[in-house]
PDB file of N, CA and C in Angstrom:
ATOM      1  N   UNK A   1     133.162 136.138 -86.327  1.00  0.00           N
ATOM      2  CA  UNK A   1     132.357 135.705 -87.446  1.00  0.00           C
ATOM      3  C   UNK A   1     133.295 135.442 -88.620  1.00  0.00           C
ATOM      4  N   UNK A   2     132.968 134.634 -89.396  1.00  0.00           N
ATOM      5  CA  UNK A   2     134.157 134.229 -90.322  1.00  0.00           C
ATOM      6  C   UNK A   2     133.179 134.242 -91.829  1.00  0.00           C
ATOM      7  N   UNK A   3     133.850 134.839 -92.491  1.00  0.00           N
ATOM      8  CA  UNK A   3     133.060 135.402 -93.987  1.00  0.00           C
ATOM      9  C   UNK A   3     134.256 134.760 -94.883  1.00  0.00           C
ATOM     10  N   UNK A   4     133.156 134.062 -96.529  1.00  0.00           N
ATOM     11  CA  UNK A   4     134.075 133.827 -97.126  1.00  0.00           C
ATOM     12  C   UNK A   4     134.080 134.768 -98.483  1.00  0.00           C
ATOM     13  N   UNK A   5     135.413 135.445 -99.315  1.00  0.00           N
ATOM     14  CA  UNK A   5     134.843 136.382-100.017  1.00  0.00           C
ATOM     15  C   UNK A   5     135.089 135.606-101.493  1.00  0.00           C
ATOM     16  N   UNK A   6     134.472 135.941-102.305  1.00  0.00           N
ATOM     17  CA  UNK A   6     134.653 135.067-103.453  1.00  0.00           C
ATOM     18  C   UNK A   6     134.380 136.678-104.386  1.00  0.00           C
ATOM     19  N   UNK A   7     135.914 136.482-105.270  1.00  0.00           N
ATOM     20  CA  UNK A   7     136.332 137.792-105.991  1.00  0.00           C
ATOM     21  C   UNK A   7     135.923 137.040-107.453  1.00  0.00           C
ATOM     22  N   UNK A   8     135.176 138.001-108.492  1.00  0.00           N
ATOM     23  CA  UNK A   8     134.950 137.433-109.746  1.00  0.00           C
ATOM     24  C   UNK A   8     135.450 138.600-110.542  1.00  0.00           C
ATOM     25  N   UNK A   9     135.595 137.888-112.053  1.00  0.00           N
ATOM     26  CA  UNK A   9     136.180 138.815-112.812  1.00  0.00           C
ATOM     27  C   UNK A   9     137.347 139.792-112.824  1.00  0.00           C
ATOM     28  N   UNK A  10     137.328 140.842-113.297  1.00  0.00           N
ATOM     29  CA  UNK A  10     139.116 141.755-113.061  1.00  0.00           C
ATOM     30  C   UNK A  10     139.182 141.699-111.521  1.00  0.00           C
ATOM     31  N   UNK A  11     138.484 141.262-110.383  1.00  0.00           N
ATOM     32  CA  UNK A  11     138.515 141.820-109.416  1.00  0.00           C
ATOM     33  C   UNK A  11     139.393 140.784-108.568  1.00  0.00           C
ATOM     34  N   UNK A  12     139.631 139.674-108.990  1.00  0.00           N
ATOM     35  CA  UNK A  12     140.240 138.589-108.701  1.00  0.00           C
ATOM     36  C   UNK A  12     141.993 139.001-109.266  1.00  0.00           C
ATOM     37  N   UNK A  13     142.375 139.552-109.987  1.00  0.00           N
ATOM     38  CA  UNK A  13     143.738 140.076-110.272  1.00  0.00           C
ATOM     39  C   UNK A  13     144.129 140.941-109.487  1.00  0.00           C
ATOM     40  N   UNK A  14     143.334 142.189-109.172  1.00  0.00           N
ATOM     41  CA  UNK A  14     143.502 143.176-108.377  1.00  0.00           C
ATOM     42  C   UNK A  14     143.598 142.905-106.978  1.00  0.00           C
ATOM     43  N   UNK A  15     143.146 141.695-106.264  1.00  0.00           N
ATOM     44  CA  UNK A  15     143.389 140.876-104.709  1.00  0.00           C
ATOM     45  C   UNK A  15     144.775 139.698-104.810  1.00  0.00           C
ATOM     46  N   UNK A  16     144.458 139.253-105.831  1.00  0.00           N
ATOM     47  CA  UNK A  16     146.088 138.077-106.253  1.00  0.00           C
ATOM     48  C   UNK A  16     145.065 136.616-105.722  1.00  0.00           C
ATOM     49  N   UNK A  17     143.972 136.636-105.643  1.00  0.00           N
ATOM     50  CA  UNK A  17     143.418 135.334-105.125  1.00  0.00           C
ATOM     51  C   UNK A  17     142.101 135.334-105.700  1.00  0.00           C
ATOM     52  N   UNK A  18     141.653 134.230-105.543  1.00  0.00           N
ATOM     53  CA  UNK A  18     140.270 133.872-106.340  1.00  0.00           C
ATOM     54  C   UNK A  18     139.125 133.758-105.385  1.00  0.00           C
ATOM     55  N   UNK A  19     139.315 133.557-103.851  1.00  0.00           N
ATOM     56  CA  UNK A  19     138.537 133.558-102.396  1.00  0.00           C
ATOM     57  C   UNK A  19     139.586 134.203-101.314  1.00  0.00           C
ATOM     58  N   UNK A  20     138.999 134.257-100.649  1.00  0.00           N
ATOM     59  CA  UNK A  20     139.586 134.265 -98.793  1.00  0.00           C
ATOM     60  C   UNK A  20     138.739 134.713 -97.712  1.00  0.00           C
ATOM     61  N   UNK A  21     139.720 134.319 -97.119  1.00  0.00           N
ATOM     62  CA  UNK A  21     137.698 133.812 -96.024  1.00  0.00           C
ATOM     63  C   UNK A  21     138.364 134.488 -94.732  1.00  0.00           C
ATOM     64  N   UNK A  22     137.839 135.465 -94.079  1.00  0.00           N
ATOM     65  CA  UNK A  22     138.159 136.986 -93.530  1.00  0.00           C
ATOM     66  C   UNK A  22     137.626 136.255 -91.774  1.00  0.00           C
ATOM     67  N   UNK A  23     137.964 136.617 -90.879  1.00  0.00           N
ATOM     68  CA  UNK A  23     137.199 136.702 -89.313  1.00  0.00           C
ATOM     69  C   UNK A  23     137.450 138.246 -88.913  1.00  0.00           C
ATOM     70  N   UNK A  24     135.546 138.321 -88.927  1.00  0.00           N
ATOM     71  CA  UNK A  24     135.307 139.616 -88.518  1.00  0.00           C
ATOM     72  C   UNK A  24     134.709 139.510 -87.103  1.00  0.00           C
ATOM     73  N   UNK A  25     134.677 140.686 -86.921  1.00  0.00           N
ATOM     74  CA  UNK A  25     134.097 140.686 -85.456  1.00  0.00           C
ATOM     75  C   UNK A  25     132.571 140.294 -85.508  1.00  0.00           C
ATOM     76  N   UNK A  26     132.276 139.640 -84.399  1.00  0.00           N
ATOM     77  CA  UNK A  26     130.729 139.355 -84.509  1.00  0.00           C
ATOM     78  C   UNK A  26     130.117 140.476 -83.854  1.00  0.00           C
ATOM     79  N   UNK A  27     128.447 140.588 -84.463  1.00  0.00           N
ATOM     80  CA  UNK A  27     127.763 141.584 -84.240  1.00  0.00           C
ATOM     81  C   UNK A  27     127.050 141.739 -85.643  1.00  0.00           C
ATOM     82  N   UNK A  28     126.433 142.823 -85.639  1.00  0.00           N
ATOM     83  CA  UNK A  28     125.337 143.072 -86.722  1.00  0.00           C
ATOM     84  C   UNK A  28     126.375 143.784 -88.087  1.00  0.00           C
ATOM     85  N   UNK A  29     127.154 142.805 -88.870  1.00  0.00           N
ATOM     86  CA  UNK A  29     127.891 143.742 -90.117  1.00  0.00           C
ATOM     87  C   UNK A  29     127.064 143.269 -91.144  1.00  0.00           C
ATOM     88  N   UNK A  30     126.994 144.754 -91.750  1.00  0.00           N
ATOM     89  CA  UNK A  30     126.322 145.031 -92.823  1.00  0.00           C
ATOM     90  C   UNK A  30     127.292 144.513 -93.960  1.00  0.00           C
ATOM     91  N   UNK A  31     126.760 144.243 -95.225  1.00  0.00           N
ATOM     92  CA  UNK A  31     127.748 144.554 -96.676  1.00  0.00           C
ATOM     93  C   UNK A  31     128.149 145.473 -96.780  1.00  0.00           C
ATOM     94  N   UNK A  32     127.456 146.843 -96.424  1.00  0.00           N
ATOM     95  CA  UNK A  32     129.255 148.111 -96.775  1.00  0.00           C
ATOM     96  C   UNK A  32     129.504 147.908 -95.742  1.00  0.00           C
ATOM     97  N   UNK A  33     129.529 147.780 -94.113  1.00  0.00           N
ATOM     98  CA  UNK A  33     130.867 147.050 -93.470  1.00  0.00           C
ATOM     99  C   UNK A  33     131.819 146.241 -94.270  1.00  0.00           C
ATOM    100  N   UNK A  34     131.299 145.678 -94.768  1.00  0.00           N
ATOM    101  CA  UNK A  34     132.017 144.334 -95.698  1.00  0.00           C
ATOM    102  C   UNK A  34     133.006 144.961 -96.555  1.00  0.00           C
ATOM    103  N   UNK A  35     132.490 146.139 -97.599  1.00  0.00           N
ATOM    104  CA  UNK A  35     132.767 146.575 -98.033  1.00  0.00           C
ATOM    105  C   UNK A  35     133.864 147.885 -97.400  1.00  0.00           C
ATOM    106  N   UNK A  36     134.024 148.314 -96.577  1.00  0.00           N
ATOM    107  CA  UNK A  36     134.690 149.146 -95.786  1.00  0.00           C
ATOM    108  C   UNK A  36     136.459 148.396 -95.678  1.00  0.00           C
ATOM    109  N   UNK A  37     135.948 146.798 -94.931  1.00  0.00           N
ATOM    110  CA  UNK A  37     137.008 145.916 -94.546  1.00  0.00           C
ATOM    111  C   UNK A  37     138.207 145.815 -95.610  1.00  0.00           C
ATOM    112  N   UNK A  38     136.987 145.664 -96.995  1.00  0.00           N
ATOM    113  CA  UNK A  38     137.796 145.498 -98.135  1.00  0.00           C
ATOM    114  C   UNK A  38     138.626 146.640 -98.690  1.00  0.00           C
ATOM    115  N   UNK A  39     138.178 147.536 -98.337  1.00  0.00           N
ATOM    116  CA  UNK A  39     138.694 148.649 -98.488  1.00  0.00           C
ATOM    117  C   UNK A  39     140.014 148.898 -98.013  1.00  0.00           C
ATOM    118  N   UNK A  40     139.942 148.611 -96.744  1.00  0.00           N
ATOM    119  CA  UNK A  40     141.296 148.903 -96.118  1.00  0.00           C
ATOM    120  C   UNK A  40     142.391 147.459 -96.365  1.00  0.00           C
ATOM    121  N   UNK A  41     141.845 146.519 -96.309  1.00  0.00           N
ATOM    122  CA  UNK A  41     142.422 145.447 -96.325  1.00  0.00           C
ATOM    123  C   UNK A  41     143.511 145.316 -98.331  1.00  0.00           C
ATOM    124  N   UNK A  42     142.677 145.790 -99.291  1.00  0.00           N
ATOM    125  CA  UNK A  42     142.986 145.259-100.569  1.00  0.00           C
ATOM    126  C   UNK A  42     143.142 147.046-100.927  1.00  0.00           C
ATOM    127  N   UNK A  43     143.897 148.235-100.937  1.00  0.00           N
ATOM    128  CA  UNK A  43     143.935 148.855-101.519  1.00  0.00           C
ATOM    129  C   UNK A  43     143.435 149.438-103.116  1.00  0.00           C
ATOM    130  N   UNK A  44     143.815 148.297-104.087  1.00  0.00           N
ATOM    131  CA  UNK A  44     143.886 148.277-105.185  1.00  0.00           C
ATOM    132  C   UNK A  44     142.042 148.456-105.748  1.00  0.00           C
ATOM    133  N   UNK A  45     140.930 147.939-104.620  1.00  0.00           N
ATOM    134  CA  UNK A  45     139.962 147.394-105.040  1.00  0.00           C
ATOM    135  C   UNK A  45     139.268 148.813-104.829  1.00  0.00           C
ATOM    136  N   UNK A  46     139.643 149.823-103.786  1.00  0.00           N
ATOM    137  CA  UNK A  46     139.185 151.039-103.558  1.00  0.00           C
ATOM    138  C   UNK A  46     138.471 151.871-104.410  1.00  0.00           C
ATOM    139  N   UNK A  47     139.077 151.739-105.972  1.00  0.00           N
ATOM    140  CA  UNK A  47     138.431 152.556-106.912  1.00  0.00           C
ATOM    141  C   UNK A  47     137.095 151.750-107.506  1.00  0.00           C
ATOM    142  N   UNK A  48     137.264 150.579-106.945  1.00  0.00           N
ATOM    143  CA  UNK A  48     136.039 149.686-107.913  1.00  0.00           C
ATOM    144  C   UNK A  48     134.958 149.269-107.091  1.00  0.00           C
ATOM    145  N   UNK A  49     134.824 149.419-105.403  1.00  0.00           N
ATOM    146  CA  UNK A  49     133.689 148.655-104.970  1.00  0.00           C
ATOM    147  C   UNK A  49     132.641 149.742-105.158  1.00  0.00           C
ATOM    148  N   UNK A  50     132.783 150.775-105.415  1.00  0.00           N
ATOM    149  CA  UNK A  50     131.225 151.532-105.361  1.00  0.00           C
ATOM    150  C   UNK A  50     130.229 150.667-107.209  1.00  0.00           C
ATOM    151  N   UNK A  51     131.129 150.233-107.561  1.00  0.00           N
ATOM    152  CA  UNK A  51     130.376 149.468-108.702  1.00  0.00           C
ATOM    153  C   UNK A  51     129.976 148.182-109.056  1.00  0.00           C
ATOM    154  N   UNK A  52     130.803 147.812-107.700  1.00  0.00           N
ATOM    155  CA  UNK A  52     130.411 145.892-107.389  1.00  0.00           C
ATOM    156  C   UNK A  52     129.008 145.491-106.782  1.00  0.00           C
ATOM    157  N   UNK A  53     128.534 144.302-107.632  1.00  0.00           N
ATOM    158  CA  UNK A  53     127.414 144.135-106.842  1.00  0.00           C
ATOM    159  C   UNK A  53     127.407 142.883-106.047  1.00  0.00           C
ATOM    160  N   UNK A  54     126.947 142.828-104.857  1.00  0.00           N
ATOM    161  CA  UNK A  54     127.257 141.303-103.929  1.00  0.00           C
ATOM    162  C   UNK A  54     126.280 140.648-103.788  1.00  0.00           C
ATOM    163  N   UNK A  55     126.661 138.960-104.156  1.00  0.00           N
ATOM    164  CA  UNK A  55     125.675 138.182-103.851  1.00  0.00           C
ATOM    165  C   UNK A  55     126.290 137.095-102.367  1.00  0.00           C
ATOM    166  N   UNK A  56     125.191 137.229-101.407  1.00  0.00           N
ATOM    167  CA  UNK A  56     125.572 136.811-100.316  1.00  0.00           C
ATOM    168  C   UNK A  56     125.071 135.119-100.766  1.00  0.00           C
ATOM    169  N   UNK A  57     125.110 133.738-101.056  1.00  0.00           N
ATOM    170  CA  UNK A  57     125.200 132.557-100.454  1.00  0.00           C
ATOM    171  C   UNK A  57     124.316 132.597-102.021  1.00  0.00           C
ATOM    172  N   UNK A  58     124.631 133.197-102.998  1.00  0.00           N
ATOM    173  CA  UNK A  58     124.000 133.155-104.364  1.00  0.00           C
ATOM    174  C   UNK A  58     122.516 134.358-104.876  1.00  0.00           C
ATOM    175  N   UNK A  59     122.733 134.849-103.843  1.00  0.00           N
ATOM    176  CA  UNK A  59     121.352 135.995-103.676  1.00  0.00           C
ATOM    177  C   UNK A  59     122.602 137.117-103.665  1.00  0.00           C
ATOM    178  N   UNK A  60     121.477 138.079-104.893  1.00  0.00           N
ATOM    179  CA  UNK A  60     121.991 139.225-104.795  1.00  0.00           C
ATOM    180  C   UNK A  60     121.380 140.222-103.777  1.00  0.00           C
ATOM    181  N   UNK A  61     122.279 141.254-102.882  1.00  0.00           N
ATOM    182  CA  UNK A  61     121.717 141.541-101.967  1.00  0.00           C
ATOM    183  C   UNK A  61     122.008 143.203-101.945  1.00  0.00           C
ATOM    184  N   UNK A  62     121.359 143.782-101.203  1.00  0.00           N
ATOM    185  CA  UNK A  62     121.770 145.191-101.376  1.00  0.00           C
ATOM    186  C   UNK A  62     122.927 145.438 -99.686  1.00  0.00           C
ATOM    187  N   UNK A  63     123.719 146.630-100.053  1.00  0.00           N
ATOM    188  CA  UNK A  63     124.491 147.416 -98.629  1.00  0.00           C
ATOM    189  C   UNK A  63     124.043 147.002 -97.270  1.00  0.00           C
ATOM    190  N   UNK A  64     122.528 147.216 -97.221  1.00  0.00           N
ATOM    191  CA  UNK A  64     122.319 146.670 -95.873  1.00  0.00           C
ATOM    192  C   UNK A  64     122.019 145.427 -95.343  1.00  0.00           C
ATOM    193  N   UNK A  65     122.005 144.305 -96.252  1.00  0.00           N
ATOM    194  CA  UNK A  65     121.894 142.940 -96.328  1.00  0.00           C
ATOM    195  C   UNK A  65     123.213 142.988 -94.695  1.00  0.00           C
ATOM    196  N   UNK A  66     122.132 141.867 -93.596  1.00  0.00           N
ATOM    197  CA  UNK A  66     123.167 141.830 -92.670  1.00  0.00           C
ATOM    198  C   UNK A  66     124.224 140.197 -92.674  1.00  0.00           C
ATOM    199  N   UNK A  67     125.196 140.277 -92.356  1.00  0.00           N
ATOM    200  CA  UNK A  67     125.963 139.395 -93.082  1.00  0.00           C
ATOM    201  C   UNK A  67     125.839 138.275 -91.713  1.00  0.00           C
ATOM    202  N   UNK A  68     125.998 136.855 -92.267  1.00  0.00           N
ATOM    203  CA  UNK A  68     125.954 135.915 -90.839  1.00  0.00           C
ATOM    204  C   UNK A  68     127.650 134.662 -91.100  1.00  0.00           C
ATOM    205  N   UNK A  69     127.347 133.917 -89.905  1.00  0.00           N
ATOM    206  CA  UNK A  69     128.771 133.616 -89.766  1.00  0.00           C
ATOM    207  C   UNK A  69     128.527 132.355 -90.907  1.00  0.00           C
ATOM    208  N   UNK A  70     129.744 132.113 -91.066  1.00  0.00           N
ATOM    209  CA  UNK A  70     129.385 131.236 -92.702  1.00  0.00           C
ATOM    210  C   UNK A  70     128.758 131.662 -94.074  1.00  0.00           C
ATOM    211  N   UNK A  71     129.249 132.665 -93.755  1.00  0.00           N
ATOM    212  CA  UNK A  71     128.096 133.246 -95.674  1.00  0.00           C
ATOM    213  C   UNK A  71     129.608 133.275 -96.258  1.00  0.00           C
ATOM    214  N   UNK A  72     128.816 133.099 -98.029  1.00  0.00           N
ATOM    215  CA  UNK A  72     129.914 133.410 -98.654  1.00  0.00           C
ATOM    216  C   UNK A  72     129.368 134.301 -99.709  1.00  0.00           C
ATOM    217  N   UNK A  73     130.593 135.686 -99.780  1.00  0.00           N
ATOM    218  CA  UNK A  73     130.094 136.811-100.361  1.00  0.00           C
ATOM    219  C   UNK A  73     130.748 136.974-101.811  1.00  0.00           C
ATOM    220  N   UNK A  74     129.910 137.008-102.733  1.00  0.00           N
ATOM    221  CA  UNK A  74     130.935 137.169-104.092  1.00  0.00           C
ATOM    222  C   UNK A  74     130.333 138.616-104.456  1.00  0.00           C
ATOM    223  N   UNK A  75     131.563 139.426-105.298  1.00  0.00           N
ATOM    224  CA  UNK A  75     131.936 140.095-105.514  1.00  0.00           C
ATOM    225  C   UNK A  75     131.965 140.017-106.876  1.00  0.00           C
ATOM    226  N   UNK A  76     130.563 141.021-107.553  1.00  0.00           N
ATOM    227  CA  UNK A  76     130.794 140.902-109.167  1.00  0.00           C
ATOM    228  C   UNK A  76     130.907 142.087-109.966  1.00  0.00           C
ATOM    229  N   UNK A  77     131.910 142.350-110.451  1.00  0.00           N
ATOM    230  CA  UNK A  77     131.953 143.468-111.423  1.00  0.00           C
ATOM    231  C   UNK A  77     130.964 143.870-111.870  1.00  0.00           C
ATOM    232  N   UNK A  78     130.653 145.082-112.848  1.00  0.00           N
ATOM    233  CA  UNK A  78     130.191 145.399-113.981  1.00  0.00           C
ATOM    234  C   UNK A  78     130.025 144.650-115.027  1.00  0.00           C
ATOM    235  N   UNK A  79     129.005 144.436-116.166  1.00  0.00           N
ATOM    236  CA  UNK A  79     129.384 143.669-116.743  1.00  0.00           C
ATOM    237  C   UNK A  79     129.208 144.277-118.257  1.00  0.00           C
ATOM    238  N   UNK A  80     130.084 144.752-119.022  1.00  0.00           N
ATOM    239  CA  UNK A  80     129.747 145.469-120.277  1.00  0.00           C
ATOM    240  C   UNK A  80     129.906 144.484-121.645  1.00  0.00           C
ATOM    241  N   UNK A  81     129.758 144.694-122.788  1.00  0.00           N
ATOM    242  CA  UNK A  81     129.884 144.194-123.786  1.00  0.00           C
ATOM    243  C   UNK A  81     129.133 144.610-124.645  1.00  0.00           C
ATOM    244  N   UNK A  82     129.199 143.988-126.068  1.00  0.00           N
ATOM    245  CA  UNK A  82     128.110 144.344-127.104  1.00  0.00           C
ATOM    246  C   UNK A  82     128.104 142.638-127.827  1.00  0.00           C
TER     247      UNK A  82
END
């Protein structure tokens, strides 16, 4: 299955890229699968995905959203300000 990840905000410095598009195994992966991959794959991002929220193909989706071949998953920070 081939996923594309689309990194927004600080989270795009912390990978060194702005997308990349991953082949996972096919079968039923969830977003924290997704999230797991990233884990091991990008070190740096470890401290920040429990606060990212993902929108699969422009829909925001929750952990168990199941992921299909061709989606593209963005990855959005927190978003603070005043």
């Amino acid at each position: 299955m081939r996923v594309t990840v689309v990194y927004y905000g600080g989270l795009k410095q912390d990978v060194g890229v702005r997308s990349e598009t991953l082949e996972l195994p096919d079968g039923a992966l969830r977003v924290r699968d997704l999230s797991e991959v990233l884990r091991e794959r990008h070190p740096a991002l470890a401290g920040r995905l429990h606060t990212v929220a993902y929108a699969v193909n422009d829909t925001l989706v929750d952990a168990d959203y199941v992921l299909q071949d061709g989606d593209e998953a963005g990855l959005l920070p927190p978003v603070s300000g005043g």
